[in-house]
PDB file of N, CA and C in Angstrom:
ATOM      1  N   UNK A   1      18.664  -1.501  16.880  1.00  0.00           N
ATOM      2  CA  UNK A   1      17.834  -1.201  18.026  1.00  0.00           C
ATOM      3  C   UNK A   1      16.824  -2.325  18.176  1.00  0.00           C
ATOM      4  N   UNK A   2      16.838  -2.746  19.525  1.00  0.00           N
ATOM      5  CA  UNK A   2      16.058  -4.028  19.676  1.00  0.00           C
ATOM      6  C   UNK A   2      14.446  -3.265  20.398  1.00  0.00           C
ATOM      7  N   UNK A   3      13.469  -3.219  19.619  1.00  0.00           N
ATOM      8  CA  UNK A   3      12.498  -2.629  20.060  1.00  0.00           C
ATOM      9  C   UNK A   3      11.991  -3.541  21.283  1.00  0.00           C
ATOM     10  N   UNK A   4      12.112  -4.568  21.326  1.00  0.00           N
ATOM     11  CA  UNK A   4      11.436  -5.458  22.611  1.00  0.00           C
ATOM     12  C   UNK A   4      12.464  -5.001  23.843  1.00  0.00           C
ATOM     13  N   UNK A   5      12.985  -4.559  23.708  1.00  0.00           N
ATOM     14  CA  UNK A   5      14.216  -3.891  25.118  1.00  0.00           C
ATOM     15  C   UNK A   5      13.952  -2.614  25.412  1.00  0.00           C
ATOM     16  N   UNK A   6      13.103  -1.826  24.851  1.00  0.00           N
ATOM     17  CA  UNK A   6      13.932  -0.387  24.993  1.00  0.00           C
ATOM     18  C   UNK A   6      12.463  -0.088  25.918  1.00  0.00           C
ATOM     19  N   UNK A   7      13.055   1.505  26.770  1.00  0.00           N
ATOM     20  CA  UNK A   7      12.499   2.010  27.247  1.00  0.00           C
ATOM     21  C   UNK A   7      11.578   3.068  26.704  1.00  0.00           C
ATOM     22  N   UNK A   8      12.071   3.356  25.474  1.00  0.00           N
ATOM     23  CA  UNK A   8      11.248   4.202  24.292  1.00  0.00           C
ATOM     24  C   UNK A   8       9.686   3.792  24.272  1.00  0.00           C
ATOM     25  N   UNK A   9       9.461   2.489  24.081  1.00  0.00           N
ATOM     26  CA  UNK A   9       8.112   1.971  24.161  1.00  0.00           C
ATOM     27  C   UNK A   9       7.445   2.340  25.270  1.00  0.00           C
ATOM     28  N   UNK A  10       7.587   2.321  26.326  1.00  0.00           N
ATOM     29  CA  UNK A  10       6.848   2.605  27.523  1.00  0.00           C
ATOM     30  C   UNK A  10       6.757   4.181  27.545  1.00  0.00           C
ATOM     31  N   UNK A  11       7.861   4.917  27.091  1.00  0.00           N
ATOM     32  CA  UNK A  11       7.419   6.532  27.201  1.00  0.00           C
ATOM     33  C   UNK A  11       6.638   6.557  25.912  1.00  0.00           C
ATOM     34  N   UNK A  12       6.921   6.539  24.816  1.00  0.00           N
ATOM     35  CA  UNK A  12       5.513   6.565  24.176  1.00  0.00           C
ATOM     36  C   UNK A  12       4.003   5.961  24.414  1.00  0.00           C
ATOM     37  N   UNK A  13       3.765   4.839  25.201  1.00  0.00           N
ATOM     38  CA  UNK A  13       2.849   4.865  25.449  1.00  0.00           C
ATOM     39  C   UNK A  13       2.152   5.594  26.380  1.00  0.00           C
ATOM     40  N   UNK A  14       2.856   6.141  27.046  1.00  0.00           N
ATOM     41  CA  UNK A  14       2.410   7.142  28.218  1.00  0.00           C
ATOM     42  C   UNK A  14       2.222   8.489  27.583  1.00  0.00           C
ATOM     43  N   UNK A  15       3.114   8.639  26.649  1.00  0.00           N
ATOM     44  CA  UNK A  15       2.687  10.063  25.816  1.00  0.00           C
ATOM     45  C   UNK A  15       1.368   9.876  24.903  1.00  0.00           C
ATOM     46  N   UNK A  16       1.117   8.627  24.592  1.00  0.00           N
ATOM     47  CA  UNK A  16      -0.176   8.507  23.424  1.00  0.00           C
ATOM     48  C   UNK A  16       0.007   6.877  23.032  1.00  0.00           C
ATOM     49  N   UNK A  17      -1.357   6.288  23.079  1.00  0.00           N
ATOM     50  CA  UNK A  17      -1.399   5.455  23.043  1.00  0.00           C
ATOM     51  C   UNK A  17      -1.340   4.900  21.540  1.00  0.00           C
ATOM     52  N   UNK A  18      -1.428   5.959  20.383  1.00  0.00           N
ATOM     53  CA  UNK A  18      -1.292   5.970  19.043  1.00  0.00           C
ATOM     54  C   UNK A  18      -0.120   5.774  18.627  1.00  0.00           C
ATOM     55  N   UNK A  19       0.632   6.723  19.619  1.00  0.00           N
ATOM     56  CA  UNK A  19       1.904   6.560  19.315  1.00  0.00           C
ATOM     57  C   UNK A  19       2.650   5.802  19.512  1.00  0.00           C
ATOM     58  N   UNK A  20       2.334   4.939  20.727  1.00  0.00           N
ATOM     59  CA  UNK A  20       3.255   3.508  20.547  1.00  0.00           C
ATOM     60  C   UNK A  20       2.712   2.522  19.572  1.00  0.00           C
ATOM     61  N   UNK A  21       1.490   2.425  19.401  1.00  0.00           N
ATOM     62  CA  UNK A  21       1.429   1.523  18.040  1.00  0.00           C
ATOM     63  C   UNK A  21       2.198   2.233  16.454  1.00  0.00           C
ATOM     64  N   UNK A  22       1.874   3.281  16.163  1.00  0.00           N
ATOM     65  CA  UNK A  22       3.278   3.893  15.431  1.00  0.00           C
ATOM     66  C   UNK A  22       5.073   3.448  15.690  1.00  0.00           C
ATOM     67  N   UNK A  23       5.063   3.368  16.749  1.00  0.00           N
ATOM     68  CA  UNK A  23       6.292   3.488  17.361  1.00  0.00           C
ATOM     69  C   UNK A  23       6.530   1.609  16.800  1.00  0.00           C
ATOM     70  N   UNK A  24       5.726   0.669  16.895  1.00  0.00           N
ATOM     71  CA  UNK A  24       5.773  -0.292  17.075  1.00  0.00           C
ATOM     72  C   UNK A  24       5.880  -0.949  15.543  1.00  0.00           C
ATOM     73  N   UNK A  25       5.185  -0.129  14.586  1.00  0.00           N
ATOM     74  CA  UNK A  25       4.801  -0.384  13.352  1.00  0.00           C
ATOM     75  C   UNK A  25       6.199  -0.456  12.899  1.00  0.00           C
ATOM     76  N   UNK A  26       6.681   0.798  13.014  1.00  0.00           N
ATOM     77  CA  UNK A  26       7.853   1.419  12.285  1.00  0.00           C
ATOM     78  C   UNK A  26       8.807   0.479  12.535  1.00  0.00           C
ATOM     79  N   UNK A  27       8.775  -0.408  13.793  1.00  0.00           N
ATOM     80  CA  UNK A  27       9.641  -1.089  14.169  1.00  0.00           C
ATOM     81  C   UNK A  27       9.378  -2.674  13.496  1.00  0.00           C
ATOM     82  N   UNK A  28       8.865  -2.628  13.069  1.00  0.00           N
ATOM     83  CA  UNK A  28       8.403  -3.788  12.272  1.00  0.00           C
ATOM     84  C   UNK A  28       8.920  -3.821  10.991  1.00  0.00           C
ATOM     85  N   UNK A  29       8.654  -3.221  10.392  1.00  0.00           N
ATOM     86  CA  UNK A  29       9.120  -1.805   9.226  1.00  0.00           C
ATOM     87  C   UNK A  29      10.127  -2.325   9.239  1.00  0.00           C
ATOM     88  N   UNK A  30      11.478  -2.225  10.117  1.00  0.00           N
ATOM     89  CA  UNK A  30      13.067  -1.929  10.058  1.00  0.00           C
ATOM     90  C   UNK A  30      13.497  -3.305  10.122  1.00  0.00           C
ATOM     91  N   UNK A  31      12.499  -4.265  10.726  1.00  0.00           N
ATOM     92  CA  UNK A  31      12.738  -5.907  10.733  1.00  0.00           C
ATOM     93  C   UNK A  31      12.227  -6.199   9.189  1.00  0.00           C
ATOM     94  N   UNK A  32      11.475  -5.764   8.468  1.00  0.00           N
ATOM     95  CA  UNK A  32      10.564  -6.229   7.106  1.00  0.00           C
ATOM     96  C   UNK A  32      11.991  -5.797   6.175  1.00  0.00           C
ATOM     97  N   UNK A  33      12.673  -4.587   6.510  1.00  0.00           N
ATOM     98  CA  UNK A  33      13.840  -4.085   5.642  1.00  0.00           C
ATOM     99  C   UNK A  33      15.168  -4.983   5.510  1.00  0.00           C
ATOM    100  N   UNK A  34      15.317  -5.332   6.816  1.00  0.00           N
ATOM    101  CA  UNK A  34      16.037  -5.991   6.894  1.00  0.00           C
ATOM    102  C   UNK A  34      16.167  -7.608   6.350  1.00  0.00           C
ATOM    103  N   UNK A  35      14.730  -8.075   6.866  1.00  0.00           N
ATOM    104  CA  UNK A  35      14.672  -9.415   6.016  1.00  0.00           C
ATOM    105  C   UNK A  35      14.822  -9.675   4.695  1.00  0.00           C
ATOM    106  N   UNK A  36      15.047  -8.375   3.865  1.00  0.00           N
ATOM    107  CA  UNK A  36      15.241  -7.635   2.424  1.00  0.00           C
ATOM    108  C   UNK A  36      16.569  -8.744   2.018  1.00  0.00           C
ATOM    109  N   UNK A  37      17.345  -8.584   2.825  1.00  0.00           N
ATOM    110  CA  UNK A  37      18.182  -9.462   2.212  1.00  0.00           C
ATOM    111  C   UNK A  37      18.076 -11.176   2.234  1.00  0.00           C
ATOM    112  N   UNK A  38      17.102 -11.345   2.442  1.00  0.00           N
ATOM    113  CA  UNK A  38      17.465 -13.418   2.393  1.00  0.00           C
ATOM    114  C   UNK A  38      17.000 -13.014   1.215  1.00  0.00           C
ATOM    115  N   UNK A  39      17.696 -14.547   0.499  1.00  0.00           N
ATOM    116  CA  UNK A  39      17.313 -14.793  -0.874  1.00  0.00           C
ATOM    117  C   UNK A  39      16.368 -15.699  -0.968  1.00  0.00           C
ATOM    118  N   UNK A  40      16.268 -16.589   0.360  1.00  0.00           N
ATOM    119  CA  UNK A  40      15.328 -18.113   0.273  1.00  0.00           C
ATOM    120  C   UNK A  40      15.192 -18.302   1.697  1.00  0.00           C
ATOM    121  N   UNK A  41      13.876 -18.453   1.490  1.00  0.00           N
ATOM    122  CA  UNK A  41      13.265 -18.607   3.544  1.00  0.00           C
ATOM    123  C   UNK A  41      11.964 -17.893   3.474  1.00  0.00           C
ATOM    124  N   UNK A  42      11.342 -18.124   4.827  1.00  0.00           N
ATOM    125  CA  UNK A  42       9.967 -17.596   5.015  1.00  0.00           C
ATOM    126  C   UNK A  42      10.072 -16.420   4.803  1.00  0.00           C
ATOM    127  N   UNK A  43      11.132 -15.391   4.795  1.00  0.00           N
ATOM    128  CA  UNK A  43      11.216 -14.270   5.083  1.00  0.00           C
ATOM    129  C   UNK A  43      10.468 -13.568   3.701  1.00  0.00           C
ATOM    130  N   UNK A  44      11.053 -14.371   2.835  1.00  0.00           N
ATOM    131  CA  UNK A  44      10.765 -13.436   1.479  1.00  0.00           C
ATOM    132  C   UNK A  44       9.022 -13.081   1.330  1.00  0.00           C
ATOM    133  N   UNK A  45       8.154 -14.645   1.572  1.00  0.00           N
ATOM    134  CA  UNK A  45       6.677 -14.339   1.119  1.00  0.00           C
ATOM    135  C   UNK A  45       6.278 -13.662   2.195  1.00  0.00           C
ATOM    136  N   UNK A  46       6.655 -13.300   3.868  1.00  0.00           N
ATOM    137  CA  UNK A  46       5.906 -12.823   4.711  1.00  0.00           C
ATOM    138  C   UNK A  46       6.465 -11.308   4.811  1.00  0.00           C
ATOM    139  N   UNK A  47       7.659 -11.076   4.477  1.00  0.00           N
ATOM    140  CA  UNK A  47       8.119  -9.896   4.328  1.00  0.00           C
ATOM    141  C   UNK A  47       7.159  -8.939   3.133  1.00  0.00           C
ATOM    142  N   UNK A  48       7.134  -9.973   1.948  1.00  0.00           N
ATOM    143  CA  UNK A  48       6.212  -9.265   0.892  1.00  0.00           C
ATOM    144  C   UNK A  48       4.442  -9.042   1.472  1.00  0.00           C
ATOM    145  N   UNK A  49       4.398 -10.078   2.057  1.00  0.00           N
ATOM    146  CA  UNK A  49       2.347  -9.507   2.742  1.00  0.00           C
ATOM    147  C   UNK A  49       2.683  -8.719   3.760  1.00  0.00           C
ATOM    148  N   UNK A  50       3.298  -8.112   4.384  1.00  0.00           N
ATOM    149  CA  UNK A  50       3.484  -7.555   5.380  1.00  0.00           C
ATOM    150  C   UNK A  50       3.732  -6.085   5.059  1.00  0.00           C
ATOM    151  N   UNK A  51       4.765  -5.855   3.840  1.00  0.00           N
ATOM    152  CA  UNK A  51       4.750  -4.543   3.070  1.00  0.00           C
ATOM    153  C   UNK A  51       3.330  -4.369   2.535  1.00  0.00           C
ATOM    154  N   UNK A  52       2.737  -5.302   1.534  1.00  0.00           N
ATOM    155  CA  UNK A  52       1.722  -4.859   1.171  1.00  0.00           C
ATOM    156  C   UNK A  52      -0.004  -4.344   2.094  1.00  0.00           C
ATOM    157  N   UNK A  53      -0.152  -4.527   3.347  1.00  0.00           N
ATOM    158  CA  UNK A  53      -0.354  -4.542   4.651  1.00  0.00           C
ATOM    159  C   UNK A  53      -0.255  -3.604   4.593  1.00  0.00           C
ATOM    160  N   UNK A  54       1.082  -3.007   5.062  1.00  0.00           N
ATOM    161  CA  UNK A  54       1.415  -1.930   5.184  1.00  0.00           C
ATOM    162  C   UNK A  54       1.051  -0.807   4.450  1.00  0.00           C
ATOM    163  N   UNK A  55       1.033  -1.051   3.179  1.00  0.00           N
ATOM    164  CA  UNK A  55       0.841  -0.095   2.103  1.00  0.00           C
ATOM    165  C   UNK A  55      -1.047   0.446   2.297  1.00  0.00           C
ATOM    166  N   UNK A  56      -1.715  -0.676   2.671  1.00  0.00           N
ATOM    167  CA  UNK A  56      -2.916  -0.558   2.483  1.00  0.00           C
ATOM    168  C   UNK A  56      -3.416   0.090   3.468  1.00  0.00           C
ATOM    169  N   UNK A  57      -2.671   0.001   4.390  1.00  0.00           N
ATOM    170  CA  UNK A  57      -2.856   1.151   5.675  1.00  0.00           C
ATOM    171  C   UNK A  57      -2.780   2.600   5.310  1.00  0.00           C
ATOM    172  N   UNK A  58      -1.570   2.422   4.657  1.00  0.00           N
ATOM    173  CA  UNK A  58      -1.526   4.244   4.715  1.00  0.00           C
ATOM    174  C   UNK A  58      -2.393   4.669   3.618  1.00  0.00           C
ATOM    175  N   UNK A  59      -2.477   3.873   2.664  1.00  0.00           N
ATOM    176  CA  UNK A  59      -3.490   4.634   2.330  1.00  0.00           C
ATOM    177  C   UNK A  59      -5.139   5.012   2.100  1.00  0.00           C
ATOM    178  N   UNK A  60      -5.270   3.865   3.584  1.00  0.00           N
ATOM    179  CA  UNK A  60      -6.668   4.101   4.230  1.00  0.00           C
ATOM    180  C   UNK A  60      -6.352   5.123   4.968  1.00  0.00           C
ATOM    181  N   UNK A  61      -5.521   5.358   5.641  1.00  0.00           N
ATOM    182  CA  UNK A  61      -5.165   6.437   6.609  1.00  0.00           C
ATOM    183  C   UNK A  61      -5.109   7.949   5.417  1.00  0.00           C
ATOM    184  N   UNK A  62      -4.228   7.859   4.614  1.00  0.00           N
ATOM    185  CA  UNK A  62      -4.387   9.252   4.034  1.00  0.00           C
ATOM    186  C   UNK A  62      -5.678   9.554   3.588  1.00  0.00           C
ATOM    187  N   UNK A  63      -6.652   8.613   2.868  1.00  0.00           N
ATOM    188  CA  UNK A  63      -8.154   8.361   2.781  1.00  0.00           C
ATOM    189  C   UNK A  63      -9.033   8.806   3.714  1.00  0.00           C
ATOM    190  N   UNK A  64      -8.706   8.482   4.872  1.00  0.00           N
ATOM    191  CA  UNK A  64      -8.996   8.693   6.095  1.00  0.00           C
ATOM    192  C   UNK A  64      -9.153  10.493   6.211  1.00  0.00           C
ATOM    193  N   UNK A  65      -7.648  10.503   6.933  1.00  0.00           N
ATOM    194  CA  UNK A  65      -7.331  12.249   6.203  1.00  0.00           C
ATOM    195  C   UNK A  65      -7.611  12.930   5.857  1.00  0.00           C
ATOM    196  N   UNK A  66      -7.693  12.741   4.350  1.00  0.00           N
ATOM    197  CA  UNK A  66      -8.705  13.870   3.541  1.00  0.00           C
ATOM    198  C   UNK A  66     -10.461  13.845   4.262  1.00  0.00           C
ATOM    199  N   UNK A  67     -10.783  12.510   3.684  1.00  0.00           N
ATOM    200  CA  UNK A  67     -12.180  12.794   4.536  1.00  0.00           C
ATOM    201  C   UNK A  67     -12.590  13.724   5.557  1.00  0.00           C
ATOM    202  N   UNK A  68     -11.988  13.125   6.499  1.00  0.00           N
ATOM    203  CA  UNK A  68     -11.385  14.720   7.705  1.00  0.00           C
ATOM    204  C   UNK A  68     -11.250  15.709   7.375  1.00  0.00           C
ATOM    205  N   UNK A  69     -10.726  16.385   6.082  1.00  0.00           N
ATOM    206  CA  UNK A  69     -10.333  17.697   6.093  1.00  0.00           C
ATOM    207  C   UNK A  69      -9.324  17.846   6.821  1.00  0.00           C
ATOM    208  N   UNK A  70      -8.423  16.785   7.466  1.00  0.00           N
ATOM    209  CA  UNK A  70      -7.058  17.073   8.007  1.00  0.00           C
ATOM    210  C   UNK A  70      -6.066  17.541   7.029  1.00  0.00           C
ATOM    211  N   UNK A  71      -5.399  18.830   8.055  1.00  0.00           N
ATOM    212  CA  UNK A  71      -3.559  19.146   6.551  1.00  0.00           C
ATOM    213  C   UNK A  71      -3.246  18.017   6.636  1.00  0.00           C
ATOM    214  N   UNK A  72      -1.945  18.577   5.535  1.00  0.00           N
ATOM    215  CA  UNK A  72      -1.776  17.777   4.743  1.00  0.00           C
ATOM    216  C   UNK A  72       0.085  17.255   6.149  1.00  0.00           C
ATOM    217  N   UNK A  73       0.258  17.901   7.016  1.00  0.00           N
ATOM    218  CA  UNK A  73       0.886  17.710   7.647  1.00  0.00           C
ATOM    219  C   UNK A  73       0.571  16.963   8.738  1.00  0.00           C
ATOM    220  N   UNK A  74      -0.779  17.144   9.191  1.00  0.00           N
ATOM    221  CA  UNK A  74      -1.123  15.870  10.088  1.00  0.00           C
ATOM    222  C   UNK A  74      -1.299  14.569   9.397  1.00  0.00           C
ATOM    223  N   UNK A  75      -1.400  14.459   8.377  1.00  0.00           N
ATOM    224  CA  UNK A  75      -1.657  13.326   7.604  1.00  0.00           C
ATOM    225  C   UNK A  75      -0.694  12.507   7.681  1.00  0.00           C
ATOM    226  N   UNK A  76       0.802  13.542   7.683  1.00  0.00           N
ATOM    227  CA  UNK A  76       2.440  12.288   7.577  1.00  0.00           C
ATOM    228  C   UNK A  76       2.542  12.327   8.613  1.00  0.00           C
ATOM    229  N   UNK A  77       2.070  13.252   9.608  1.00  0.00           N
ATOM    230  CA  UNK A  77       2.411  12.290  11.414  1.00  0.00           C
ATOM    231  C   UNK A  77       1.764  11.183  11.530  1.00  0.00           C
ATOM    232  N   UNK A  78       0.294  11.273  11.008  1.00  0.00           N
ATOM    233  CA  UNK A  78       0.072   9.754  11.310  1.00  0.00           C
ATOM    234  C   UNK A  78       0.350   8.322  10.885  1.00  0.00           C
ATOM    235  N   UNK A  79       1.587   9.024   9.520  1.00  0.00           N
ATOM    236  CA  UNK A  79       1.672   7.725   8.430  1.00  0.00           C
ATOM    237  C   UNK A  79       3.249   6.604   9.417  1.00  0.00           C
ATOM    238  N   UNK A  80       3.001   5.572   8.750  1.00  0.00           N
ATOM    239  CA  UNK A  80       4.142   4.655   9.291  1.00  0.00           C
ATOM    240  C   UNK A  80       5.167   4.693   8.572  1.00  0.00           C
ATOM    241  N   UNK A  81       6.374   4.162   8.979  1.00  0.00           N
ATOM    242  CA  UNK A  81       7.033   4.006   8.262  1.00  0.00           C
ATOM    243  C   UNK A  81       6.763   2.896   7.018  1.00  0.00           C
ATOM    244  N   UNK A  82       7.399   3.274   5.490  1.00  0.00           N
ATOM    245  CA  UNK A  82       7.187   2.114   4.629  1.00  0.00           C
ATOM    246  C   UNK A  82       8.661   1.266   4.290  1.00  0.00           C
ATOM    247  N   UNK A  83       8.650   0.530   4.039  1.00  0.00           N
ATOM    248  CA  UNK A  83       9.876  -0.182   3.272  1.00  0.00           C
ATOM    249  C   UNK A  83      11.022   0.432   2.200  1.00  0.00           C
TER     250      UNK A  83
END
């Protein structure tokens, strides 16, 4: 799925503007997975800061979360996808 094509992006942003940056993350996500396989290329060191990025998000976000007193179910709607 080529996220720069699809029409998915534009209805999520119209449904929530959170949600297309979610929508967008995740899609980043599935390019970071994929670059999983080079053995040698830029891919490897930017793929690795980009997971770790990632990581540090969610768990400012679950941080976040609790602070809130949000369940524990709104907490994984707001999380991204990880690697």
């Amino acid at each position: 799925r080529d996220i720069y094509h699809s029409r998915e992006g534009v209805e999520q942003y119209r449904e929530n503007p959170s949600a297309f940056e979610k929508w967008v993350e995740d899609g980043s996500m599935a390019i970071i997975r994929r670059s999983k396989q080079v053995t040698m290329g830029p891919e490897v060191p930017l793929g690795y800061l980009l997971a770790k990025e990632a990581e540090i998000k969610a768990v400012q976000m679950i941080a976040s979360g609790l602070r809130a007193g949000q369940e524990e179910d709104q907490i994984r709607r707001r999380l991204r996808a990880l690697i």
